[in-house]
N, C-alpha and C. Protein backbone atom coordinates (compact mmCIF):
# COMPACT_ATOMS: atom_id res chain seq x y z
N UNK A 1 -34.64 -25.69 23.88
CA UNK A 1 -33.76 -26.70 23.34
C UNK A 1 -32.33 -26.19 23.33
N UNK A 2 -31.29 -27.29 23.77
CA UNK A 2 -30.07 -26.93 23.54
C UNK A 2 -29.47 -26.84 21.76
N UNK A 3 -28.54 -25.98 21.75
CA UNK A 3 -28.26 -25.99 20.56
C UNK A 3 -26.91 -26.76 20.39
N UNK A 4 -26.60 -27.81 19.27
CA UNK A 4 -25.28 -28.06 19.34
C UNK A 4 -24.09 -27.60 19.68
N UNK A 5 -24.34 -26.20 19.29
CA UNK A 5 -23.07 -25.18 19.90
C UNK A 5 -22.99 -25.24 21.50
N UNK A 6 -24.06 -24.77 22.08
CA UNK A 6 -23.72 -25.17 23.25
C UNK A 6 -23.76 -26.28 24.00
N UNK A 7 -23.76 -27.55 23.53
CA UNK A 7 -23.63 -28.74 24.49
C UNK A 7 -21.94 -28.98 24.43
N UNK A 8 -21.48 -28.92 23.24
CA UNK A 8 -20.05 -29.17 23.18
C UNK A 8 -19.30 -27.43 23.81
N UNK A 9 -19.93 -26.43 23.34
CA UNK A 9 -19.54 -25.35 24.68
C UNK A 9 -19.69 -25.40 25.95
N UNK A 10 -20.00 -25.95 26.55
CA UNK A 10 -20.71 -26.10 27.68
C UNK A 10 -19.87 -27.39 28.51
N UNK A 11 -19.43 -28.15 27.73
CA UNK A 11 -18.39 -29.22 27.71
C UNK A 11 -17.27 -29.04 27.87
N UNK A 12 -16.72 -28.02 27.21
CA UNK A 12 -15.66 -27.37 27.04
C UNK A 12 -15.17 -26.70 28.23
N UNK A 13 -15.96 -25.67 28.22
CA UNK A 13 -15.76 -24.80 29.78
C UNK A 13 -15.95 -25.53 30.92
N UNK A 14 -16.55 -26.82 31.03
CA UNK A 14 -16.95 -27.14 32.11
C UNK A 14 -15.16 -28.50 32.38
N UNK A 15 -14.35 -28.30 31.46
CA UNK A 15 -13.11 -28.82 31.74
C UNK A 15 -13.08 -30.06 31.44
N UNK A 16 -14.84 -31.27 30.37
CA UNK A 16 -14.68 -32.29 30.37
C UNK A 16 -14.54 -32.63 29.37
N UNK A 17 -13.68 -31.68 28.39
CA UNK A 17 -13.21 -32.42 27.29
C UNK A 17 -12.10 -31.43 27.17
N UNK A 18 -10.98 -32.32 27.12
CA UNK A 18 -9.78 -32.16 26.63
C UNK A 18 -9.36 -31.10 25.69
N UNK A 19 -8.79 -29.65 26.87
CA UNK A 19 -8.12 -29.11 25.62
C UNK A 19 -7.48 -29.30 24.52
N UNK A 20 -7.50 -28.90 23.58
CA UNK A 20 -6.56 -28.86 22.28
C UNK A 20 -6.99 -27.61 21.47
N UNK A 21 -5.54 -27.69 20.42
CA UNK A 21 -6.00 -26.62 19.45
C UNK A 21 -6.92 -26.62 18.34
N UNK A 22 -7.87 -25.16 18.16
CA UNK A 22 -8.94 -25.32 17.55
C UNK A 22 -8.44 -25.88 16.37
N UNK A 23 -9.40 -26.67 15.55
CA UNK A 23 -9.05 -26.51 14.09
C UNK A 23 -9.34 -25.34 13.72
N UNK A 24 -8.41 -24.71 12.28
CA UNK A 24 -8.17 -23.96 11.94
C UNK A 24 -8.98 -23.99 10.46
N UNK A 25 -10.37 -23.79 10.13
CA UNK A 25 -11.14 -24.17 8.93
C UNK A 25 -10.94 -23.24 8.13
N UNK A 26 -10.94 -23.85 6.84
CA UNK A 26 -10.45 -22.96 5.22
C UNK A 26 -11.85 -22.29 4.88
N UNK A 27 -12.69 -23.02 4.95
CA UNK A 27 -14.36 -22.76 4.24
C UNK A 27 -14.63 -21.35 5.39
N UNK A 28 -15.31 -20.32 4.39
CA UNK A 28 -15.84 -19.77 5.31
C UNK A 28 -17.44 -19.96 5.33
N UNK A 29 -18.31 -19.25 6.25
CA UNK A 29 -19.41 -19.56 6.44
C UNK A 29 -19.88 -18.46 5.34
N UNK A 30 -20.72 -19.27 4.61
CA UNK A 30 -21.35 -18.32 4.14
C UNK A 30 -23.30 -18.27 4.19
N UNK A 31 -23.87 -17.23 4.35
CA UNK A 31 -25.42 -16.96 4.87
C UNK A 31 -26.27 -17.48 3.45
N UNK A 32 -25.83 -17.22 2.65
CA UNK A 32 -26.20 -17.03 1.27
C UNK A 32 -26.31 -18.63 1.10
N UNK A 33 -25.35 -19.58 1.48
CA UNK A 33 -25.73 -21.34 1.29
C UNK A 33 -26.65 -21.89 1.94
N UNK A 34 -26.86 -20.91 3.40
CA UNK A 34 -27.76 -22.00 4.11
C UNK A 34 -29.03 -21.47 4.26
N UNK A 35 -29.48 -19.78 3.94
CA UNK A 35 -30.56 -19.58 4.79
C UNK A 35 -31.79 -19.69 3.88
N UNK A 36 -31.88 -21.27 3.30
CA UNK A 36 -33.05 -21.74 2.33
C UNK A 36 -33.77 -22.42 3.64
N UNK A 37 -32.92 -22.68 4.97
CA UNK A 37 -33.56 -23.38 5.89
C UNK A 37 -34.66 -22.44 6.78
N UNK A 38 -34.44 -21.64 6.86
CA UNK A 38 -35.32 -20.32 7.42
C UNK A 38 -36.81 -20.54 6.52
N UNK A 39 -37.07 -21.04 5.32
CA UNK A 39 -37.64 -20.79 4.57
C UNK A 39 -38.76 -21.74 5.26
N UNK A 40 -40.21 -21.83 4.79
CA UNK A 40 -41.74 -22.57 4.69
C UNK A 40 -41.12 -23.64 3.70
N UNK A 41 -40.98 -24.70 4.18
CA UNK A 41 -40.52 -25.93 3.31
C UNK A 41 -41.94 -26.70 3.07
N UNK A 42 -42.25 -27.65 2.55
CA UNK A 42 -43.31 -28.72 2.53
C UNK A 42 -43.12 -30.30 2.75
N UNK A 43 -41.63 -30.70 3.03
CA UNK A 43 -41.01 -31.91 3.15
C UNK A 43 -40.98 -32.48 4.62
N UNK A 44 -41.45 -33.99 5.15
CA UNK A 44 -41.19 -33.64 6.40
C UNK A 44 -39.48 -35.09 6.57
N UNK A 45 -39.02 -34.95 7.59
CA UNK A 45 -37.94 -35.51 7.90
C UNK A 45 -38.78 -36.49 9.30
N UNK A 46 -38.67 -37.76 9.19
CA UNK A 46 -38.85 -38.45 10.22
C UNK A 46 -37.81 -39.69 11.15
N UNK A 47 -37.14 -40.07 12.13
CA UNK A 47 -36.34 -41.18 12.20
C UNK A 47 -36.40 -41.43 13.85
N UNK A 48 -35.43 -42.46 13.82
CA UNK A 48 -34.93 -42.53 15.04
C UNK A 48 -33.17 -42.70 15.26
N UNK A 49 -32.28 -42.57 16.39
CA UNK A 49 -31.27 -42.28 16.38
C UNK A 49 -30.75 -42.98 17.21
N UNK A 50 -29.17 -43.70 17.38
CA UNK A 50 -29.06 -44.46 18.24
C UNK A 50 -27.40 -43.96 18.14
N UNK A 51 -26.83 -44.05 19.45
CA UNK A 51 -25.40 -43.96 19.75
C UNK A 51 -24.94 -45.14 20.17
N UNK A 52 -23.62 -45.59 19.52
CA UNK A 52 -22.94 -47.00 19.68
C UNK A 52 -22.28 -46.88 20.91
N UNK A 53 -22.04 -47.10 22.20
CA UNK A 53 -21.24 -46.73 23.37
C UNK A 53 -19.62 -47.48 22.90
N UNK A 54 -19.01 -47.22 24.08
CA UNK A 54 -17.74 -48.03 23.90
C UNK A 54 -17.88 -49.41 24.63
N UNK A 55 -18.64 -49.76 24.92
CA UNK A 55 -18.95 -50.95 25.64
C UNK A 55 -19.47 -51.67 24.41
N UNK A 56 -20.24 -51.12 23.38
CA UNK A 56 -20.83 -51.95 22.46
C UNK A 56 -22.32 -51.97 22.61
N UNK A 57 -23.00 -51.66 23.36
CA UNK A 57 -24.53 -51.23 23.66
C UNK A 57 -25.14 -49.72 22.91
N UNK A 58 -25.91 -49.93 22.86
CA UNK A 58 -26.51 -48.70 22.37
C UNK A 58 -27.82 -47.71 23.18
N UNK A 59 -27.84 -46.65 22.75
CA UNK A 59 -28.87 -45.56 23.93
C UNK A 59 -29.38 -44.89 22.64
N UNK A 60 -30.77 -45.17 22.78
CA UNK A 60 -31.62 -44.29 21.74
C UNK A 60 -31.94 -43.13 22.29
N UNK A 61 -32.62 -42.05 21.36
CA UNK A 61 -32.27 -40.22 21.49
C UNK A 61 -33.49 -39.81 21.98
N UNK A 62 -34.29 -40.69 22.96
CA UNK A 62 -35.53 -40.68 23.47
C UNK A 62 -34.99 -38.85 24.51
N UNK A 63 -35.46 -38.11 24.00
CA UNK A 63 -35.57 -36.82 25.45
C UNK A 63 -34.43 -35.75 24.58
N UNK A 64 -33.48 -36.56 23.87
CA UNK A 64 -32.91 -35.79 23.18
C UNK A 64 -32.63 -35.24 22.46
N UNK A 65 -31.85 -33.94 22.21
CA UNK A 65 -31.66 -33.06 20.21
C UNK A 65 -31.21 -33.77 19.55
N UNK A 66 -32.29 -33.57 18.29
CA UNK A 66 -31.85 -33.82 17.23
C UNK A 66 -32.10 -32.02 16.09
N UNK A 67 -30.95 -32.54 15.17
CA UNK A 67 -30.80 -30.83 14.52
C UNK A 67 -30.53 -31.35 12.79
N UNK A 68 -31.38 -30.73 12.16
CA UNK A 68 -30.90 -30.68 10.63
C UNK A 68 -30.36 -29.06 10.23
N UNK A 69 -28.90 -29.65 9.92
CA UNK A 69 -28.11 -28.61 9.15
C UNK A 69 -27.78 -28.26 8.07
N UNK A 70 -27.82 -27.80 7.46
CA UNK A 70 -27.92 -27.69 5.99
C UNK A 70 -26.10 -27.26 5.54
N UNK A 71 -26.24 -28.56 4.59
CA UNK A 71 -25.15 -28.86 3.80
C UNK A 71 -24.43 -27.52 3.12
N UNK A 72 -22.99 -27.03 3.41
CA UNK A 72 -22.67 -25.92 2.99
C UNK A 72 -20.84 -25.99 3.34
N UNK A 73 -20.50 -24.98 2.40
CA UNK A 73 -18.85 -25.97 2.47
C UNK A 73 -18.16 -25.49 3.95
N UNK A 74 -18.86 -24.64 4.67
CA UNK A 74 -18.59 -24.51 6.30
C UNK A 74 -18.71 -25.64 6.99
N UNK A 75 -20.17 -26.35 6.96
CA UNK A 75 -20.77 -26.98 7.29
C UNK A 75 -20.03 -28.48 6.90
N UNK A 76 -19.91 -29.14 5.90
CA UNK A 76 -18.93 -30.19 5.24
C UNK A 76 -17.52 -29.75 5.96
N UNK A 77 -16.87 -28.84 6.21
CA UNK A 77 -15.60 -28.94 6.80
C UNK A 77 -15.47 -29.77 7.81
N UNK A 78 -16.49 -29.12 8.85
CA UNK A 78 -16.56 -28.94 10.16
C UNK A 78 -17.32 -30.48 10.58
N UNK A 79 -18.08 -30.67 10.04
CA UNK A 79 -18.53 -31.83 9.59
C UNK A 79 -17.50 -33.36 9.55
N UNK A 80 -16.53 -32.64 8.57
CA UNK A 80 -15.59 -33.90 8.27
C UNK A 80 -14.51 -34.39 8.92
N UNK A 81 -14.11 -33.16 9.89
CA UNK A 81 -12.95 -33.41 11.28
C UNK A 81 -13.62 -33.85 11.94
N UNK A 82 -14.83 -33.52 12.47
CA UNK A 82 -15.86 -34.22 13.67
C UNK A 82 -16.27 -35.79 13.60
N UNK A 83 -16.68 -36.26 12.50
CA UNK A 83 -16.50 -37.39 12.16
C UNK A 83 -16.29 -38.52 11.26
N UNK A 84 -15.07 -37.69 10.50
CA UNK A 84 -14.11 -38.53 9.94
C UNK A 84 -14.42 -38.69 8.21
N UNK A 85 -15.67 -38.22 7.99
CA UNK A 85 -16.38 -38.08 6.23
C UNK A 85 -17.70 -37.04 6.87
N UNK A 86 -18.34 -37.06 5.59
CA UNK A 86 -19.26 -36.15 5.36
C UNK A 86 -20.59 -36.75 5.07
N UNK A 87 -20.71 -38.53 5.24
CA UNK A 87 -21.76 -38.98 4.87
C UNK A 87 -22.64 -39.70 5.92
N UNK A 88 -22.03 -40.60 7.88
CA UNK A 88 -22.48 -41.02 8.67
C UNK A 88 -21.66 -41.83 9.54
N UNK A 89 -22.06 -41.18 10.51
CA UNK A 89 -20.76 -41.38 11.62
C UNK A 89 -21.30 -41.39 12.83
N UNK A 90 -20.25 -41.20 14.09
CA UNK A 90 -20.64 -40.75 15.53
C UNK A 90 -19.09 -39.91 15.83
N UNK A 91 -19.33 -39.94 17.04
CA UNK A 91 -18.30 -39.35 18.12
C UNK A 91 -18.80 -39.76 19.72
N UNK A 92 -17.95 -39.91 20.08
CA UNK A 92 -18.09 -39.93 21.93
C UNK A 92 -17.46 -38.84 22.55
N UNK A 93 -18.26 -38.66 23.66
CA UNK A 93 -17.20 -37.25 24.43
C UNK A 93 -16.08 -37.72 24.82
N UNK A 94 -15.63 -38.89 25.12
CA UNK A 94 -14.36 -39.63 25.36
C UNK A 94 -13.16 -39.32 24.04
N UNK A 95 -13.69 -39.13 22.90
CA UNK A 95 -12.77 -39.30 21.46
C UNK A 95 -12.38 -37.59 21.77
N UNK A 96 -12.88 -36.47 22.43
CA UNK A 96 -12.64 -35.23 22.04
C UNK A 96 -12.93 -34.55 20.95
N UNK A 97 -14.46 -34.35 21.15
CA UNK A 97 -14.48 -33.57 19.90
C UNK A 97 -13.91 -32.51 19.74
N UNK A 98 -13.48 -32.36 18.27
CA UNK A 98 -12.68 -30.90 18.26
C UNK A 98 -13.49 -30.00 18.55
N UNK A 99 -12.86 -28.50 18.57
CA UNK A 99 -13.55 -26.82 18.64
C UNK A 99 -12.68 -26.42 17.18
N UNK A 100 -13.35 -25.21 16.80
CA UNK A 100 -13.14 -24.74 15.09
C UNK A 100 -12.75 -23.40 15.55
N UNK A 101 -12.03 -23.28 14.60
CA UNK A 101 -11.92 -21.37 14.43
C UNK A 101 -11.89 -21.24 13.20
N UNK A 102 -12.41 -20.45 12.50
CA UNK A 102 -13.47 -19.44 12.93
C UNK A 102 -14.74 -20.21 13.36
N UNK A 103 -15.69 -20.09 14.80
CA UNK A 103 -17.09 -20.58 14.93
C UNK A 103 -17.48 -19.43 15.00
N UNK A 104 -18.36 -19.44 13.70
CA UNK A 104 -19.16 -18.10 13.34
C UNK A 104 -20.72 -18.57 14.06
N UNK A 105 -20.91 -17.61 14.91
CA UNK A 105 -22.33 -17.68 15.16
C UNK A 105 -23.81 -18.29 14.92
N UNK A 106 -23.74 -17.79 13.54
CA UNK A 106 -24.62 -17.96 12.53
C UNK A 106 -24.66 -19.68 12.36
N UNK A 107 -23.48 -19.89 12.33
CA UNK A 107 -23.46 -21.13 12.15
C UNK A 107 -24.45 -22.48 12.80
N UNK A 108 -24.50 -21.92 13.72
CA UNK A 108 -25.57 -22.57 15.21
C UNK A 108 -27.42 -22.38 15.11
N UNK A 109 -26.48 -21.03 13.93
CA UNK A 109 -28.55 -20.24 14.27
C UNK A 109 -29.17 -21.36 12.77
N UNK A 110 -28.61 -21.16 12.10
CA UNK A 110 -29.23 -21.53 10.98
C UNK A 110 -29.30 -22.95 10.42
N UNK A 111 -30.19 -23.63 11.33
CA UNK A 111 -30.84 -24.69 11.13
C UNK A 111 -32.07 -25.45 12.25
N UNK A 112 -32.63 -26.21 11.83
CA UNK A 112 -33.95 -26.87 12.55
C UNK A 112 -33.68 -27.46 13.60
N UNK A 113 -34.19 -27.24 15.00
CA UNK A 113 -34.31 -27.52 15.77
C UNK A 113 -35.38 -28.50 16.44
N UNK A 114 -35.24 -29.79 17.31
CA UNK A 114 -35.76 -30.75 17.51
C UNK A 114 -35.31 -31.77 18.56
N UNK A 115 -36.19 -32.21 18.86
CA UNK A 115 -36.08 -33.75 19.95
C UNK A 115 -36.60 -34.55 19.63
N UNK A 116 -35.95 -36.09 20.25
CA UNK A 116 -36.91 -37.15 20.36
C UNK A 116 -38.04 -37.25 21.34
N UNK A 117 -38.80 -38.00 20.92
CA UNK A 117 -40.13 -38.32 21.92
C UNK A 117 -39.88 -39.19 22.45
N UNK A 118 -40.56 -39.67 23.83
CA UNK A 118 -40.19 -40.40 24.68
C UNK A 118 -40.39 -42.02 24.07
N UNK A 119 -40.84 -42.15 22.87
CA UNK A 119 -40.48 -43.42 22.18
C UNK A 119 -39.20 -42.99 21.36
N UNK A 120 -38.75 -41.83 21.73
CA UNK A 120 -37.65 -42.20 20.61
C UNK A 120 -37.50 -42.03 19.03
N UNK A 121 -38.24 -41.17 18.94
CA UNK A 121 -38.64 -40.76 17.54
C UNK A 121 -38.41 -39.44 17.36
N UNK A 122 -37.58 -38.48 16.15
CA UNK A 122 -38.05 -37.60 15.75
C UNK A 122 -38.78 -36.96 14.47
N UNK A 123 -39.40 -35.76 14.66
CA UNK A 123 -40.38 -35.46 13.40
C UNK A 123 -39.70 -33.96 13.26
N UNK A 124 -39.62 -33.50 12.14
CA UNK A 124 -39.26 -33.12 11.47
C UNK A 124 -40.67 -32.05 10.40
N UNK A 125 -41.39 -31.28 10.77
CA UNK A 125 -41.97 -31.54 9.53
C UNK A 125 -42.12 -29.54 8.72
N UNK A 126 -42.64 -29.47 7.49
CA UNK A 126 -42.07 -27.99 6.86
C UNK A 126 -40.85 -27.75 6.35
N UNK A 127 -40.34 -28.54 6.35
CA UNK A 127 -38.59 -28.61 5.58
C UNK A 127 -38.67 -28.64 4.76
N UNK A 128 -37.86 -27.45 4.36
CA UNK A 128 -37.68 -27.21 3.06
C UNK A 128 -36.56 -28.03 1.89
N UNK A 129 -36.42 -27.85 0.65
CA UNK A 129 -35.70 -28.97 0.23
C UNK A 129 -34.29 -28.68 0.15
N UNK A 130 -33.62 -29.66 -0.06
CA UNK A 130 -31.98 -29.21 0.61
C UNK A 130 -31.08 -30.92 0.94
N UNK A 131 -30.30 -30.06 0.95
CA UNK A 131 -29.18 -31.45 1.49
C UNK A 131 -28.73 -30.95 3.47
N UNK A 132 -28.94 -32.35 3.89
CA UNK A 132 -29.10 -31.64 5.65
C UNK A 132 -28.11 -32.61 6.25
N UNK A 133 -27.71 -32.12 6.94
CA UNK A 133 -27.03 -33.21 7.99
C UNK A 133 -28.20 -33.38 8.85
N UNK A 134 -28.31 -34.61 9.12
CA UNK A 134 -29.08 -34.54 10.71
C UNK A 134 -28.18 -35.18 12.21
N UNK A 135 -28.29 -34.49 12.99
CA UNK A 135 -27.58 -34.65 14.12
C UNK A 135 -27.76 -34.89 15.37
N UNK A 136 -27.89 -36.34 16.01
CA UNK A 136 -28.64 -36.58 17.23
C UNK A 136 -27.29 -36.49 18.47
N UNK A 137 -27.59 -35.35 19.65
CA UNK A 137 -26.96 -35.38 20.27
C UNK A 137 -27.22 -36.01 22.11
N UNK A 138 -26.72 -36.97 21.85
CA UNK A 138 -27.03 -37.63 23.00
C UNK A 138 -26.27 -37.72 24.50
N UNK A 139 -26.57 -36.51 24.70
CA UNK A 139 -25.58 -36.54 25.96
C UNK A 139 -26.36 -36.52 27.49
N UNK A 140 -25.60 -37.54 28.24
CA UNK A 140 -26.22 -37.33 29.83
C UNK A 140 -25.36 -37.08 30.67
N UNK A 141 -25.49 -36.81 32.32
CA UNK A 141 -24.82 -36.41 33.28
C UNK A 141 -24.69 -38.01 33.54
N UNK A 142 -23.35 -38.54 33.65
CA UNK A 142 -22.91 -39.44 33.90
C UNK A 142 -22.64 -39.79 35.72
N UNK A 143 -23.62 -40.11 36.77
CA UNK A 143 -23.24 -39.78 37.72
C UNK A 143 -22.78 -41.43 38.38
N UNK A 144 -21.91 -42.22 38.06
CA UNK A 144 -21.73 -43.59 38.47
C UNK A 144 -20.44 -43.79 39.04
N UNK A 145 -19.74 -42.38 39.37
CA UNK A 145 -18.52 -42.85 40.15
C UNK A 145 -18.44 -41.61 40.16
N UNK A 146 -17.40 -41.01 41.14
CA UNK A 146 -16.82 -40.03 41.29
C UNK A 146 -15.95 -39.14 40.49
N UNK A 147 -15.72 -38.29 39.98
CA UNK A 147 -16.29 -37.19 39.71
C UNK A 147 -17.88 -37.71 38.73
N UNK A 148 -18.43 -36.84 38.65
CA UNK A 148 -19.78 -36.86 37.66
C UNK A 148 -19.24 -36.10 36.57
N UNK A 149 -19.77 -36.42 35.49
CA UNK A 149 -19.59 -36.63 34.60
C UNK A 149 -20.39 -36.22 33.14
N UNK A 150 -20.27 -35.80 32.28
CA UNK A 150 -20.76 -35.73 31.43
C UNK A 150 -20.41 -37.18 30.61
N UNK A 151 -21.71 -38.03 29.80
CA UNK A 151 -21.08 -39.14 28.97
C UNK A 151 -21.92 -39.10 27.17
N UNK A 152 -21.75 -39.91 27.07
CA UNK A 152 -22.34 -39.96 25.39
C UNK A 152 -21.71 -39.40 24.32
N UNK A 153 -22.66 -38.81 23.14
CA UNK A 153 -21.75 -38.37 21.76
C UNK A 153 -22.59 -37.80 21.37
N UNK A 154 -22.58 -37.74 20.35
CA UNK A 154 -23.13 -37.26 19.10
C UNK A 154 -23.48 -38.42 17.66
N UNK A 155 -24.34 -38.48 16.57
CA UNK A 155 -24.05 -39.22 15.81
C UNK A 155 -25.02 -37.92 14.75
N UNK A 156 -24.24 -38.52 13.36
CA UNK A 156 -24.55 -37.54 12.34
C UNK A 156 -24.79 -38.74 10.81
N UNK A 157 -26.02 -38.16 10.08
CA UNK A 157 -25.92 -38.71 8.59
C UNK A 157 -26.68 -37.56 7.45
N UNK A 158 -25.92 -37.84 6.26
CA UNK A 158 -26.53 -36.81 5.57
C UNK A 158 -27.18 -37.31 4.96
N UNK A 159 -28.77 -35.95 4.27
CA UNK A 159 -29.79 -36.87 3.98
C UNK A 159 -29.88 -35.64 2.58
N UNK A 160 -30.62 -36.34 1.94
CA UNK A 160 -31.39 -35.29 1.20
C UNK A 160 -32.69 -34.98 0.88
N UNK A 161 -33.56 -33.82 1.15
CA UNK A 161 -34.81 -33.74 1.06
C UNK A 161 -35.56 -33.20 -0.03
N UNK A 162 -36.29 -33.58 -0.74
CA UNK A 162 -36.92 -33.67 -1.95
C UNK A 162 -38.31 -32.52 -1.38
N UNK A 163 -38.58 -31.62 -2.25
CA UNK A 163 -39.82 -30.91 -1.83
C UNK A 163 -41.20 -31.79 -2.01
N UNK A 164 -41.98 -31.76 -1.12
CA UNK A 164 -43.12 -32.64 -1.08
C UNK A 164 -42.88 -33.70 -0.61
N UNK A 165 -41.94 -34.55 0.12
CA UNK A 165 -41.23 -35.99 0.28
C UNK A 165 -41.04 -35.95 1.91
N UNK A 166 -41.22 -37.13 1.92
CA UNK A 166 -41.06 -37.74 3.46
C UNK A 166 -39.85 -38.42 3.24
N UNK A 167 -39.08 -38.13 4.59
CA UNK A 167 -37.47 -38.40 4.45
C UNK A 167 -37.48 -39.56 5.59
N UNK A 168 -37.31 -40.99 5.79
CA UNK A 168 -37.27 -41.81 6.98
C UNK A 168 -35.61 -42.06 7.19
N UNK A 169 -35.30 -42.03 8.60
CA UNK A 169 -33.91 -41.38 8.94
C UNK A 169 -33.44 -42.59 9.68
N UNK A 170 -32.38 -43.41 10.18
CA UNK A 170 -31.91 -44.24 10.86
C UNK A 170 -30.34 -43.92 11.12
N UNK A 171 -30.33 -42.90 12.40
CA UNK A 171 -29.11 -43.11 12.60
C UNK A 171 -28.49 -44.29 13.51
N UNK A 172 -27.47 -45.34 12.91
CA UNK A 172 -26.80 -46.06 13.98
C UNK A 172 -26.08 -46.84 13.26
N UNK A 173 -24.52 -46.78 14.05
CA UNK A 173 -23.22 -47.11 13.72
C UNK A 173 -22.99 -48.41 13.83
């Protein structure tokens, strides 16, 4: 599985999103907020995810990552330049997502990893309890004109998970 870090790295270097300067984030990362996610949880997280295009159509996250991150004031920064609050949003690779400095490593490692199923569903399950972002990243090779292309976004909502509790998820803008 790709990790968020690298689809928007990978974006970056590959020249199809618009340099600019990193943001410059106040919060630092700290290990000590998030690594309850590492942990044997008993909660499971279930949904489906949908990206709003600029046309006004939508593409569900059938094949694609989805990631729960756990809520942490790194995490809420970085979070809130990307799309605009801290509670449910999107982005398109067209809008430019920003890049951060400091991107601490760790940052990438420490959280749940996942896809949709080819209906379009993801599961989630052993999560531990916590406040999470969940994050469906929907990106394809855009090949419909010349140059090819990377197209799509990202979309994000925060959830909260109760130990023992089934979490049902609907991302769409």
């Amino acid at each position: 599985m790709r990790s968020s870090s690298w689809c928007w790295m990978a974006l970056a270097c590959a020249g199809l999103v618009a340099a600019a300067e990193p943001v410059k984030l106040e919060s630092a990362f700290s290990l000590d907020e998030v690594k309850f996610v590492m942990q044997p949880g008993d909660a499971m997280v279930t949904g489906k995810a949908f990206l709003k295009l600029a046309d006004g159509t939508y593409k569900g996250c059938a094949g694609f990552n989805i990631e729960l991150l756990p809520v942490a004031a790194y995490s809420r920064e970085r979070i809130g330049h990307t799309y605009g609050n801290i509670e449910q949003g999107q982005i398109l690779l067209e809008q430019n997502p920003p890049k951060f400095t400091p991107d601490v490593p760790d940052y990438h490692d420490m959280l749940l990893k996942g896809a949709c199923d080819a209906q379009g569903i993801f599961r989630f399950t052993q999560v531990p309890a916590g406040d999470y972002f969940v994050m469906a990243f929907i990106i394809w090779d855009d090949t419909s004109g010349p140059p090819p292309r990377k197209a799509g976004g990202a979309a994000m909502k925060r959830i909260r998970v109760a130990s023992k509790s089934r979490v049902d998820v609907l991302l769409r803008n």
